[in-house]
C-alpha atoms as a PDB file:
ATOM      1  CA  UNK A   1       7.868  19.941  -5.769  1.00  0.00           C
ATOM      2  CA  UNK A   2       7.113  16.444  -7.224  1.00  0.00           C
ATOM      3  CA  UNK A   3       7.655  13.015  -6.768  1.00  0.00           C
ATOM      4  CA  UNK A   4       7.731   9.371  -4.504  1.00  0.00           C
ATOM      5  CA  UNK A   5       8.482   9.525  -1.076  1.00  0.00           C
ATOM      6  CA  UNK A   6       9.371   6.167   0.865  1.00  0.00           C
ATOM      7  CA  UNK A   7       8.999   6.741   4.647  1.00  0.00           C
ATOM      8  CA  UNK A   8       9.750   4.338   7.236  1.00  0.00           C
ATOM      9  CA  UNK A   9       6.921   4.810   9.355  1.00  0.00           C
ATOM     10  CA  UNK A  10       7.457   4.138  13.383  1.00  0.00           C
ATOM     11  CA  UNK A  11       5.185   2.798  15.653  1.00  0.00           C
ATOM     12  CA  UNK A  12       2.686   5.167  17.597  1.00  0.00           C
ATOM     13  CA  UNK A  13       2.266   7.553  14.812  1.00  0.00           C
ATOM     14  CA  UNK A  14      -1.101   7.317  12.231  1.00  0.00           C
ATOM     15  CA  UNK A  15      -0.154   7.190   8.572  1.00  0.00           C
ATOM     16  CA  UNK A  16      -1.706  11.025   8.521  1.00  0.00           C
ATOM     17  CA  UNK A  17       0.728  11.735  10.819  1.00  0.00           C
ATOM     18  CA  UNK A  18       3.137  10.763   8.423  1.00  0.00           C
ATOM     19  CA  UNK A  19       1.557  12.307   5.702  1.00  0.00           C
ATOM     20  CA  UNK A  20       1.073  15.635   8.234  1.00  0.00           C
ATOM     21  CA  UNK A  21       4.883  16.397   8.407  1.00  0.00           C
ATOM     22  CA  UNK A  22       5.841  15.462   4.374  1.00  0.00           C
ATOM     23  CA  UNK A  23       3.306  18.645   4.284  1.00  0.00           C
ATOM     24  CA  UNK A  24       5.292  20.550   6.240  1.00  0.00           C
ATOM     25  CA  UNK A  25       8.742  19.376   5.215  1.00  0.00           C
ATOM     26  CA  UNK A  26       7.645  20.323   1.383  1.00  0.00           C
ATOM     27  CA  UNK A  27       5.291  23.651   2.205  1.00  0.00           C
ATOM     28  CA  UNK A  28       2.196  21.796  -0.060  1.00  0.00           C
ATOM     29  CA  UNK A  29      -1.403  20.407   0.923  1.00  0.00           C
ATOM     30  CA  UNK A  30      -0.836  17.912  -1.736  1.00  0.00           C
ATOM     31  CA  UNK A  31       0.710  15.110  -0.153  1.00  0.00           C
ATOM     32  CA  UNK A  32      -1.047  11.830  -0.796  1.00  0.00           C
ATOM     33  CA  UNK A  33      -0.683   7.579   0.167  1.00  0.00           C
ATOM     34  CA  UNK A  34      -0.712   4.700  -1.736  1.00  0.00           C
ATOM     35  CA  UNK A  35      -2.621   2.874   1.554  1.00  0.00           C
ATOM     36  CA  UNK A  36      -2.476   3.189   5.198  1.00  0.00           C
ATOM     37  CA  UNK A  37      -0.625   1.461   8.136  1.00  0.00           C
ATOM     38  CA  UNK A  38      -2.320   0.838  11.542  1.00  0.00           C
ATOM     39  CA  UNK A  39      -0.520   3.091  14.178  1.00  0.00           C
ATOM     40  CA  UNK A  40       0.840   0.129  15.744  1.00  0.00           C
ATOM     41  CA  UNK A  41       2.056  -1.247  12.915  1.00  0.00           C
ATOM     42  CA  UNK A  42       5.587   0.082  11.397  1.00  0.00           C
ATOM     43  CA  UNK A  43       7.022  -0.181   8.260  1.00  0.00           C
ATOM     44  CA  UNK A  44       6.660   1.252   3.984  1.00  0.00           C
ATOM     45  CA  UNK A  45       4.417   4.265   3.310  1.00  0.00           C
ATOM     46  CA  UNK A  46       4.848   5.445  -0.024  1.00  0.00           C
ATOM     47  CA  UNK A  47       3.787   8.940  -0.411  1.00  0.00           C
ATOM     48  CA  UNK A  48       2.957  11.168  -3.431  1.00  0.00           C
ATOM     49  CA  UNK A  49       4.044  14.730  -3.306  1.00  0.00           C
ATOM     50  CA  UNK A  50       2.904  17.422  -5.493  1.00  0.00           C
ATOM     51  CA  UNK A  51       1.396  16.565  -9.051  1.00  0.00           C
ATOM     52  CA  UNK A  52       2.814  13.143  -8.876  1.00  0.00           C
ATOM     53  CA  UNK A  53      -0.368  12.425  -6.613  1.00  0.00           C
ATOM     54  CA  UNK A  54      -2.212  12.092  -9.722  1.00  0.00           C
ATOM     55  CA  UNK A  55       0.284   9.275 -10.716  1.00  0.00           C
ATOM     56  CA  UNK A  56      -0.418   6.861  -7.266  1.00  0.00           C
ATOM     57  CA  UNK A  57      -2.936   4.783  -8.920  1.00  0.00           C
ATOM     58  CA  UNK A  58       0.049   3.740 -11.698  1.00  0.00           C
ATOM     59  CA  UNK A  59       2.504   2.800  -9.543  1.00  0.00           C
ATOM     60  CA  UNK A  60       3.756  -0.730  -9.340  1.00  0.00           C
ATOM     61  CA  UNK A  61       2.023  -1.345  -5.787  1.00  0.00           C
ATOM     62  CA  UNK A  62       1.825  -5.460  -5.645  1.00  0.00           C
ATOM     63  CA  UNK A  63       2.000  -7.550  -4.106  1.00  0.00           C
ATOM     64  CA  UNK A  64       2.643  -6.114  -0.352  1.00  0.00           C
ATOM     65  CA  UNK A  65       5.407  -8.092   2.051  1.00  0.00           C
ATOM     66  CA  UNK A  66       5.074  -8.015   5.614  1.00  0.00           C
ATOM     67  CA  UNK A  67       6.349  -9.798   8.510  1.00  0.00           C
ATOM     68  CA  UNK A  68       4.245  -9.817  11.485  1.00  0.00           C
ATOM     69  CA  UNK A  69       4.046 -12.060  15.158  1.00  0.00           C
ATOM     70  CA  UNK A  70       0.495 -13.825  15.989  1.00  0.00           C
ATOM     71  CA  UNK A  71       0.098 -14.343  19.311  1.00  0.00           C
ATOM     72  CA  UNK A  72      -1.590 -17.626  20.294  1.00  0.00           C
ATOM     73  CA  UNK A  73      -4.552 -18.444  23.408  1.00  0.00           C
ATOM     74  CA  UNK A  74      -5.618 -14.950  23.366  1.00  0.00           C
ATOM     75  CA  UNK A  75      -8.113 -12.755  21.077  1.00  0.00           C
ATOM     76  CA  UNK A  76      -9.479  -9.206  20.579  1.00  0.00           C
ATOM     77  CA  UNK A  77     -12.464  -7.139  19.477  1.00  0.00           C
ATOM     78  CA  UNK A  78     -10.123  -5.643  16.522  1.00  0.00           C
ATOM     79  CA  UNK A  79      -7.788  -8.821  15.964  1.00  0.00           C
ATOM     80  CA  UNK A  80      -5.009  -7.187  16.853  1.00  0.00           C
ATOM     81  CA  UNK A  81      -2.972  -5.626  19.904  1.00  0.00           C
ATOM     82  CA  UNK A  82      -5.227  -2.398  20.105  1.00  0.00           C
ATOM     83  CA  UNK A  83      -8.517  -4.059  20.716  1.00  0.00           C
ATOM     84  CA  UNK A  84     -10.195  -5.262  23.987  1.00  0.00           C
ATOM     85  CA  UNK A  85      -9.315  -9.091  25.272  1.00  0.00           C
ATOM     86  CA  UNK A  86     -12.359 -11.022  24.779  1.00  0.00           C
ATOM     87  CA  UNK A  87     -10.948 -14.268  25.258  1.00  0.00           C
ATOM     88  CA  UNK A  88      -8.284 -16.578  26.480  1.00  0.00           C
ATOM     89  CA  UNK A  89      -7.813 -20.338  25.966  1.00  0.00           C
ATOM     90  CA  UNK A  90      -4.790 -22.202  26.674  1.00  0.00           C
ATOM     91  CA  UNK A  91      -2.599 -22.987  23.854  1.00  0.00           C
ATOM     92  CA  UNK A  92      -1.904 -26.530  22.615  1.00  0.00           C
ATOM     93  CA  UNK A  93       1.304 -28.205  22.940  1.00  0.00           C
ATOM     94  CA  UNK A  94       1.390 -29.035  19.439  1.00  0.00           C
ATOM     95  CA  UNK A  95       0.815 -25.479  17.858  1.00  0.00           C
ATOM     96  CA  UNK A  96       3.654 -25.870  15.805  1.00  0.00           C
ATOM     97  CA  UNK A  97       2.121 -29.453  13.691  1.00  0.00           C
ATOM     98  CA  UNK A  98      -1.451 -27.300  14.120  1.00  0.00           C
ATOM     99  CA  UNK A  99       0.004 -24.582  12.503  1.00  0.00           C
ATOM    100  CA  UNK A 100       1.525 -26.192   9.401  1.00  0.00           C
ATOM    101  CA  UNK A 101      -1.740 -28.656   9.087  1.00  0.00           C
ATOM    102  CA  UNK A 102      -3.623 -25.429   8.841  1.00  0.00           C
ATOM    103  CA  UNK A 103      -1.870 -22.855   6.932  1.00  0.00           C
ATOM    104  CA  UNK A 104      -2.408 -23.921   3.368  1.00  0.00           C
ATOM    105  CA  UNK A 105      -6.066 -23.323   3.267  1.00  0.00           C
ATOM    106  CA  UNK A 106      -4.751 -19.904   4.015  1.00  0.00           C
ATOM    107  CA  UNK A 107      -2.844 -19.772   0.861  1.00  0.00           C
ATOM    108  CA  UNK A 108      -3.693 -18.859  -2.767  1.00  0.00           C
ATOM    109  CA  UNK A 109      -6.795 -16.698  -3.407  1.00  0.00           C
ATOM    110  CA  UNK A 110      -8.812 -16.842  -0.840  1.00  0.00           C
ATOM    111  CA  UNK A 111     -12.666 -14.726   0.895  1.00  0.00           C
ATOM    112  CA  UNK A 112     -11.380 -12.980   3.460  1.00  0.00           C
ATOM    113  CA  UNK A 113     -14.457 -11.467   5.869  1.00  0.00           C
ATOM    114  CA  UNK A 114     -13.388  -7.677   6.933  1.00  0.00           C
ATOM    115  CA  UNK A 115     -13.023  -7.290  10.500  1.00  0.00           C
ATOM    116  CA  UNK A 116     -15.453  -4.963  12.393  1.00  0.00           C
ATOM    117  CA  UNK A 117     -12.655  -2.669  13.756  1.00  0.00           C
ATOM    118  CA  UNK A 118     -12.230  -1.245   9.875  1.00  0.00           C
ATOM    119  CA  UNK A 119     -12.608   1.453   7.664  1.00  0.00           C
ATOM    120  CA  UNK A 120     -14.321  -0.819   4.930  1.00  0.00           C
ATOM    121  CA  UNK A 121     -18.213   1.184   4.858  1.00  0.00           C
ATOM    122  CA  UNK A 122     -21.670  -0.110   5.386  1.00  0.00           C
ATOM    123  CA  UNK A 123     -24.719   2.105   4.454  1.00  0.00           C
ATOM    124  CA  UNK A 124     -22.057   5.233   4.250  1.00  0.00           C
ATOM    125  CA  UNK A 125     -20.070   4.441   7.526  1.00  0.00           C
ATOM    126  CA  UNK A 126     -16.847   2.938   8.343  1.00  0.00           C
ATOM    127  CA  UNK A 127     -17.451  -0.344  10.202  1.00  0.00           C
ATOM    128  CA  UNK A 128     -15.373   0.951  12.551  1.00  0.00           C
ATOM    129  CA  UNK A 129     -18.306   3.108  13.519  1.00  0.00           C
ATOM    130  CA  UNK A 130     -20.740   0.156  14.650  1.00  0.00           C
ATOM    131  CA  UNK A 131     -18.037  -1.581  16.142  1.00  0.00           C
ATOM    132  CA  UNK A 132     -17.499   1.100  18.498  1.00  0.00           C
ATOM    133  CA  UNK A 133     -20.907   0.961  19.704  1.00  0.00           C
ATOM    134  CA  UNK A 134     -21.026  -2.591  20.250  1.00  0.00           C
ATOM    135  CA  UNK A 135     -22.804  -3.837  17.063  1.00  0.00           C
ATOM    136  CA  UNK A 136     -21.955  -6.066  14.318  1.00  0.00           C
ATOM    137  CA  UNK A 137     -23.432  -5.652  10.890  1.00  0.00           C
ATOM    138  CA  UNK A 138     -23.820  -7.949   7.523  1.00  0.00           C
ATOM    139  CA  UNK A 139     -20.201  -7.252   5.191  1.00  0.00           C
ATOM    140  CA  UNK A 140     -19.228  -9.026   2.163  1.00  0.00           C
ATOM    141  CA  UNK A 141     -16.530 -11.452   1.418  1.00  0.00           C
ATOM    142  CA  UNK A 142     -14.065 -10.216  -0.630  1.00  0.00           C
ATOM    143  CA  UNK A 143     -11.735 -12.103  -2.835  1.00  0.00           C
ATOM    144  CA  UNK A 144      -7.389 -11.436  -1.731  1.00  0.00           C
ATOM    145  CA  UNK A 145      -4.421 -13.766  -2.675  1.00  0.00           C
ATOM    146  CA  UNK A 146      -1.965 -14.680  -0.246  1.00  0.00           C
ATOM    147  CA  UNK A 147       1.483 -15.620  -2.524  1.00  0.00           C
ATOM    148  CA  UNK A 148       3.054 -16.733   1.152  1.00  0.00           C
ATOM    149  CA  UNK A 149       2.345 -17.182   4.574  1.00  0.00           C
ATOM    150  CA  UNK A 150       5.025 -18.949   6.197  1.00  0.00           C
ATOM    151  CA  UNK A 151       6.230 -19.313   9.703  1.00  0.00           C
ATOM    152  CA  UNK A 152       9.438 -17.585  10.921  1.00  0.00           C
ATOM    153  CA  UNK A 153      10.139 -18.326  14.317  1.00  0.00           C
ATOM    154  CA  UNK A 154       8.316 -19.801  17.047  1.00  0.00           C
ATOM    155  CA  UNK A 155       8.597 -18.793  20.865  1.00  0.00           C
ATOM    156  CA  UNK A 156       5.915 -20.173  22.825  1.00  0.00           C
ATOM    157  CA  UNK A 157       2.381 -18.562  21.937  1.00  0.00           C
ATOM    158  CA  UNK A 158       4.322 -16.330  19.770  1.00  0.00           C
ATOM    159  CA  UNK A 159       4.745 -16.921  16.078  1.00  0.00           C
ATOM    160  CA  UNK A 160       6.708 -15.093  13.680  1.00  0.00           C
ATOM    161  CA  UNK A 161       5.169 -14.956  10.264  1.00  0.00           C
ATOM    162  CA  UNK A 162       6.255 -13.703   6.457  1.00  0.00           C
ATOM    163  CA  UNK A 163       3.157 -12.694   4.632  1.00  0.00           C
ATOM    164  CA  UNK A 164       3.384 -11.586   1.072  1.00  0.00           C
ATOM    165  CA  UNK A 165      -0.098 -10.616  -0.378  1.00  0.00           C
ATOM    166  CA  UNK A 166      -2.175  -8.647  -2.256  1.00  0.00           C
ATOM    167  CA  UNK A 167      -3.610  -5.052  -1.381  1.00  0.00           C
ATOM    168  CA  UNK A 168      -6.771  -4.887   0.259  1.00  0.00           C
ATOM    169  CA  UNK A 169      -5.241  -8.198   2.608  1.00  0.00           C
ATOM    170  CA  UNK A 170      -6.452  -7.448   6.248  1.00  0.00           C
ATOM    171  CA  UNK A 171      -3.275  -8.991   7.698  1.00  0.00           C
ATOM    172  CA  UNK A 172      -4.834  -9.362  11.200  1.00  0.00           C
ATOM    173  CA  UNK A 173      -7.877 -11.348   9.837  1.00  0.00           C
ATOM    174  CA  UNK A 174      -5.036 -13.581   9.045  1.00  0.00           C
ATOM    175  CA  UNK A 175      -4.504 -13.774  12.282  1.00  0.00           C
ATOM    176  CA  UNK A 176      -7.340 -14.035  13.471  1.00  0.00           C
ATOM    177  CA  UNK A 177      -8.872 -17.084  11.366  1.00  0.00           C
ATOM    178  CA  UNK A 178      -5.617 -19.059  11.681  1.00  0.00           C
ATOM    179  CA  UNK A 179      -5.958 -18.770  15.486  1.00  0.00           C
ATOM    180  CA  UNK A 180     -10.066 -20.135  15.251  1.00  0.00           C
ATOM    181  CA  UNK A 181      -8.618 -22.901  12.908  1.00  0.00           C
ATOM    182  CA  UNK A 182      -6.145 -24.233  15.334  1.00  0.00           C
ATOM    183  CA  UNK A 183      -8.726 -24.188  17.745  1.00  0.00           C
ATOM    184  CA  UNK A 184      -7.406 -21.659  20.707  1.00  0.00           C
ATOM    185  CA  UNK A 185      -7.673 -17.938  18.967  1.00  0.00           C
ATOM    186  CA  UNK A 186      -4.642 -15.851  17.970  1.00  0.00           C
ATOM    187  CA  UNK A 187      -4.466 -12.169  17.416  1.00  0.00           C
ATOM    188  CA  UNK A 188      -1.723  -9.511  15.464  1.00  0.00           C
ATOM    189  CA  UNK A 189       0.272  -8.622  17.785  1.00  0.00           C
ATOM    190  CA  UNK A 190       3.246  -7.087  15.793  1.00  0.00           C
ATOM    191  CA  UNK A 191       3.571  -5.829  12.514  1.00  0.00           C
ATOM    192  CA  UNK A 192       6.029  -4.434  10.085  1.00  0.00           C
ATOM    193  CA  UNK A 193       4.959  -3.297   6.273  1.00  0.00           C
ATOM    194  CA  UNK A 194       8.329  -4.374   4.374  1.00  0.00           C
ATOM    195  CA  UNK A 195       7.725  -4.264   0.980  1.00  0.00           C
ATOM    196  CA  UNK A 196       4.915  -2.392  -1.523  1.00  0.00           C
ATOM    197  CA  UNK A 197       5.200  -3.987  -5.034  1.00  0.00           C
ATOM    198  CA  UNK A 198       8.964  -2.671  -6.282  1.00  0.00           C
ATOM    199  CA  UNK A 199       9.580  -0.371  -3.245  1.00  0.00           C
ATOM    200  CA  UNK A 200      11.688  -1.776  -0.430  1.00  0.00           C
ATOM    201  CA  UNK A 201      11.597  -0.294   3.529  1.00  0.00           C
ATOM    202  CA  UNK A 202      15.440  -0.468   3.038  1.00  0.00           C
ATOM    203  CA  UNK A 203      15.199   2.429   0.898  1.00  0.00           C
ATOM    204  CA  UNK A 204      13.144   4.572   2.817  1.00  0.00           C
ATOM    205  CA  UNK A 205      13.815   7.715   5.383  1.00  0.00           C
ATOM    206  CA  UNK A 206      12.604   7.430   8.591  1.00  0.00           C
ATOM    207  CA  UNK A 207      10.043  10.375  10.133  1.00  0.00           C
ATOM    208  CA  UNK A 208      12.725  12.559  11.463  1.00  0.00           C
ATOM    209  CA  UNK A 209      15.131  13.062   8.086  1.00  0.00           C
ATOM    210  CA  UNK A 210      13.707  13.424   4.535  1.00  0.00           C
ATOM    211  CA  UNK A 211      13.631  16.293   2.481  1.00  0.00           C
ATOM    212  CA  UNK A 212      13.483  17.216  -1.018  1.00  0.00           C
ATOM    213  CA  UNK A 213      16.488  14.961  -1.962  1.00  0.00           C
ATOM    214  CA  UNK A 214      14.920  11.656  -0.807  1.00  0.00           C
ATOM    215  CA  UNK A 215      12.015  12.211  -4.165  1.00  0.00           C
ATOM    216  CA  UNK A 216      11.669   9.825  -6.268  1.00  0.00           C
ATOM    217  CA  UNK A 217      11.049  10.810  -9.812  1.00  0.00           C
ATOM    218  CA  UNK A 218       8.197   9.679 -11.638  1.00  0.00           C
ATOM    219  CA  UNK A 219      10.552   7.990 -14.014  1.00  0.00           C
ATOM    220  CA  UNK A 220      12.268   6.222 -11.257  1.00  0.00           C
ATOM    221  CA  UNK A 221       8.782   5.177  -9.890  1.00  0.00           C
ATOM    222  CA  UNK A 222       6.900   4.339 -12.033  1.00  0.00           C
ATOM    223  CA  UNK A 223       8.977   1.233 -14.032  1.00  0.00           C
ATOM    224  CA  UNK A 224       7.906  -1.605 -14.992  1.00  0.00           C
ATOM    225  CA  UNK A 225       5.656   0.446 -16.846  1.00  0.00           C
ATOM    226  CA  UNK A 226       7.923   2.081 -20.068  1.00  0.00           C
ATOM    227  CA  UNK A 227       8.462   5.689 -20.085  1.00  0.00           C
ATOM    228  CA  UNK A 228       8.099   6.851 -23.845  1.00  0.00           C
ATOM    229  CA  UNK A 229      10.653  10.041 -24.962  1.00  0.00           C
ATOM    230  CA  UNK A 230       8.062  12.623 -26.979  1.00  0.00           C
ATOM    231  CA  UNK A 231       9.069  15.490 -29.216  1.00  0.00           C
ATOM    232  CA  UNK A 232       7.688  18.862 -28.684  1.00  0.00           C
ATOM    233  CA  UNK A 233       4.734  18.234 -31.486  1.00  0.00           C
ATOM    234  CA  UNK A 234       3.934  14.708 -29.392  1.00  0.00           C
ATOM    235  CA  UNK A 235       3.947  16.725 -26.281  1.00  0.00           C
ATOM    236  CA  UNK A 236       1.819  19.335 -27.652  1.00  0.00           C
ATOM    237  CA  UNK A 237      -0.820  16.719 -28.710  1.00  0.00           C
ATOM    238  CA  UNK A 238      -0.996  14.958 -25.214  1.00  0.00           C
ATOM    239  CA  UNK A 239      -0.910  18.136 -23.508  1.00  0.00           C
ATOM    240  CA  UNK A 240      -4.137  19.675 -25.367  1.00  0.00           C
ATOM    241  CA  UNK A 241      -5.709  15.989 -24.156  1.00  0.00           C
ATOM    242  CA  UNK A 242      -5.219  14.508 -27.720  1.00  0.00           C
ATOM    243  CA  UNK A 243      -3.628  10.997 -28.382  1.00  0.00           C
ATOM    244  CA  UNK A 244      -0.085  11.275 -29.865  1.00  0.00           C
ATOM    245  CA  UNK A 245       0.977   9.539 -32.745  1.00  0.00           C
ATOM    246  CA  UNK A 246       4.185   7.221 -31.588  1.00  0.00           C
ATOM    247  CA  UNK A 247       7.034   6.219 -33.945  1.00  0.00           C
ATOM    248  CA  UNK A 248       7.369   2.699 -32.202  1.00  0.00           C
ATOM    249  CA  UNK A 249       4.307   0.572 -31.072  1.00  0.00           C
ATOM    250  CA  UNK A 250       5.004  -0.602 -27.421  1.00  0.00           C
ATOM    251  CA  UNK A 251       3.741  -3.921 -26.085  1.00  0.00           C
ATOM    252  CA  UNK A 252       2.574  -2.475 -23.006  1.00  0.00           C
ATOM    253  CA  UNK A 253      -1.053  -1.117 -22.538  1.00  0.00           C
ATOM    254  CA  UNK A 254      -0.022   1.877 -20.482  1.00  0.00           C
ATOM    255  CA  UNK A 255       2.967   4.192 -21.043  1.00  0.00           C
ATOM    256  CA  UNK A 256       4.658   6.832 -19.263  1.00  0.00           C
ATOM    257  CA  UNK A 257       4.922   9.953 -20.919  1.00  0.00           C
ATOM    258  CA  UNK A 258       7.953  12.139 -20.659  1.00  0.00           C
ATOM    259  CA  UNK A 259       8.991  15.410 -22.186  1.00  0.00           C
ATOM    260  CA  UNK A 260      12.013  15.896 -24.670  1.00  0.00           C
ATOM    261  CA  UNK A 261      14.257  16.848 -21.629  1.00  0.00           C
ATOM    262  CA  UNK A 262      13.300  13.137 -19.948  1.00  0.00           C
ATOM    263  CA  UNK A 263      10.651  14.438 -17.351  1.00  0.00           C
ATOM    264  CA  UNK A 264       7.214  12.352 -16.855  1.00  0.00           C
ATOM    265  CA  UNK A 265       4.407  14.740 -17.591  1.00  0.00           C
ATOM    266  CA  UNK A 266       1.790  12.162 -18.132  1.00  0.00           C
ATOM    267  CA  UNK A 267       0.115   8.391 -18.478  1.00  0.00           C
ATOM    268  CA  UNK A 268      -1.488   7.043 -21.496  1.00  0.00           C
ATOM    269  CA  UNK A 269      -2.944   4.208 -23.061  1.00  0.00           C
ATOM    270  CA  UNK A 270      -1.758   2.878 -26.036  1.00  0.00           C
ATOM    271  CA  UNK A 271      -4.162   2.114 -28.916  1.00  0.00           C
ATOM    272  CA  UNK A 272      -2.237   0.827 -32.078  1.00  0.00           C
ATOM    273  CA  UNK A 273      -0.182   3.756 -32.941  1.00  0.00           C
ATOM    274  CA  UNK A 274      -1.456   6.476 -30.542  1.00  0.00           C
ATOM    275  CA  UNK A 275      -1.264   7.048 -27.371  1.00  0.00           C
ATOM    276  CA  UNK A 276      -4.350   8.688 -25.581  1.00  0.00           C
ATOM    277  CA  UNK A 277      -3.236  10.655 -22.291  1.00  0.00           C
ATOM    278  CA  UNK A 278      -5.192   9.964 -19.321  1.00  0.00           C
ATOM    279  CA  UNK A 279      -3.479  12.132 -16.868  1.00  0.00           C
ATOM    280  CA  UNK A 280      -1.126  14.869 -17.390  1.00  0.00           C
ATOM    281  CA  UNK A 281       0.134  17.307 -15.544  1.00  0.00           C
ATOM    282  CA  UNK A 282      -1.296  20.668 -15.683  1.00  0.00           C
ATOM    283  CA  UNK A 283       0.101  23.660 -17.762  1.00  0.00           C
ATOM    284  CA  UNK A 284       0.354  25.762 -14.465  1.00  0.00           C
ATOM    285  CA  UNK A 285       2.237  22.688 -12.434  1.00  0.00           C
ATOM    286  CA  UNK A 286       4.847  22.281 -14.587  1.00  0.00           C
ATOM    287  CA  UNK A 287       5.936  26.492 -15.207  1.00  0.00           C
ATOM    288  CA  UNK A 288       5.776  26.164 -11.146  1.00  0.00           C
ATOM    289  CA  UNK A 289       8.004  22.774 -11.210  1.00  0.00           C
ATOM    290  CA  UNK A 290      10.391  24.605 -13.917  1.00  0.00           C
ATOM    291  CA  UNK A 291      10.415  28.009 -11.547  1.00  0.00           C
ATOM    292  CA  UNK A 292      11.741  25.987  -8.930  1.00  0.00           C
ATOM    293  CA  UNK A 293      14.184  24.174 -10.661  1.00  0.00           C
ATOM    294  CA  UNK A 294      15.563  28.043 -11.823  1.00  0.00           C
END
């Protein structure tokens, strides 16, 4: 079994949860993520099944959409709804004009501080870890880009947002700093993943009904990046971990490499008129892949 699985993930359940039943549903340990979602948060997961988990790192993954609801006067330990309280102040009657005189310093690439309550590591441990005891320890800034962060609807202390960002965004910190700027503190209070680079929620399965017919094939997945046709002597070469020698130069640095029949067996990088494999699937994999296509 290979390929990209898009799973609408609900609320409640961990993303290993999610990642728990695809293991089930397709009898293999090797189910991997392309990056978690809080369990109170819903939305994308896409998952790697089989030998395509070598592939995650390749797909087109950016930027990640979400739409999310900041609620206003009232913060938490973790920034969002699963933390402790640990403040309230009463909201201002102008959020709205503090809101839009705010948000563009939130825009662009901007240091975003990880929060405490997250699985970023200090000295070997999730922060996570000190949190839970109480203690706060010296992290590093680290650099994010936020394409849009725009307001959707407003309903009192609640605010409807559309954030579209780059991975490694901690969407509540959003939250969180917007709140401090405007002076009474917000925190996440919903949140819904809706897109991951070139994969949509609208074409995902939700927990209860995928199977083997909702895979995406790696040469369904992995465009933008080209998927280059090889001959059995190519396929050989890239096979035995040598570079291939390619008939047409492509522009792009990375290729996908697919068999004579159409099926992606690899990734390499193109140098001039070879292209050097830097993952392919194993000899093994692919008779079991072919057995069960039989």
């Amino acid at each position: 079994m290979l390929g990209i699985l898009l799973v609408d993930k609900p609320i409640g359940l961990t993303s290993h949860d999610v990642v728990s039943r695809a293991r089930r549903v397709f009898s293999t340990k090797r189910v991997g993520h392309a990056g978690t979602l809080d369990p109170q948060a819903t939305g994308l997961l896409v998952l790697a099944v089989g030998p395509a988990t070598r592939f995650l790192q390749y797909l087109p993954l950016e930027p990640k959409e979400y739409l999310g609801t900041i609620t206003f006067g009232v913060t938490t330990n973790s920034f969002d709804a699963e933390g402790e309280v640990t403040g309230t102040q009463p909201v201002p009657a102008n959020l709205e004009e503090l809101i839009h005189e705010h948000l563009p310093k939130f825009r662009g690439e901007i240091s975003q501080l990880p929060p405490m309550f997250s699985a970023v590591k200090k000295a070997g441990k999730p922060l996570y870890t000190y949190a839970r005891k109480g203690e706060e320890v010296e992290r590093a800034e680290r650099r994010v880009v936020i394409d849009t962060y725009d307001i959707v609807k407003i309903d009192g202390p609640h605010v409807d947002v559309r954030i579209v960002c780059s991975g490694g965004t901690y969407v509540r910190s959003l939250a969180h700093d917007l709140g401090q700027a405007v002076g009474c503190g917000a925190h996440l209070s919903a949140l819904r993943r809706t897109r991951i680079g070139k994969f949509s929620v609208e074409e995902a399965r939700v927990i209860d009904d995928f199977g083997p017919e909702d895979l995406w094939s790696l040469d369904q997945a992995l465009p933008p990046m080209p998927v280059v046709k090889l001959n059995e002597g190519q396929l050989r070469h890239i096979q035995h971990g040598q570079p291939a020698r390619l008939r047409e130069t492509p522009i792009h640095t990375h290729v996908a490499l697919a068999d004579p029949d159409g099926m992606v067996v690899g990734v390499g990088r193109v140098h001039g008129e070879f292209v050097h494999p830097e993952i392919v699937i194993p000899f093994d994999a692919l008779y079991e892949l072919e057995s069960e296509s039989l």
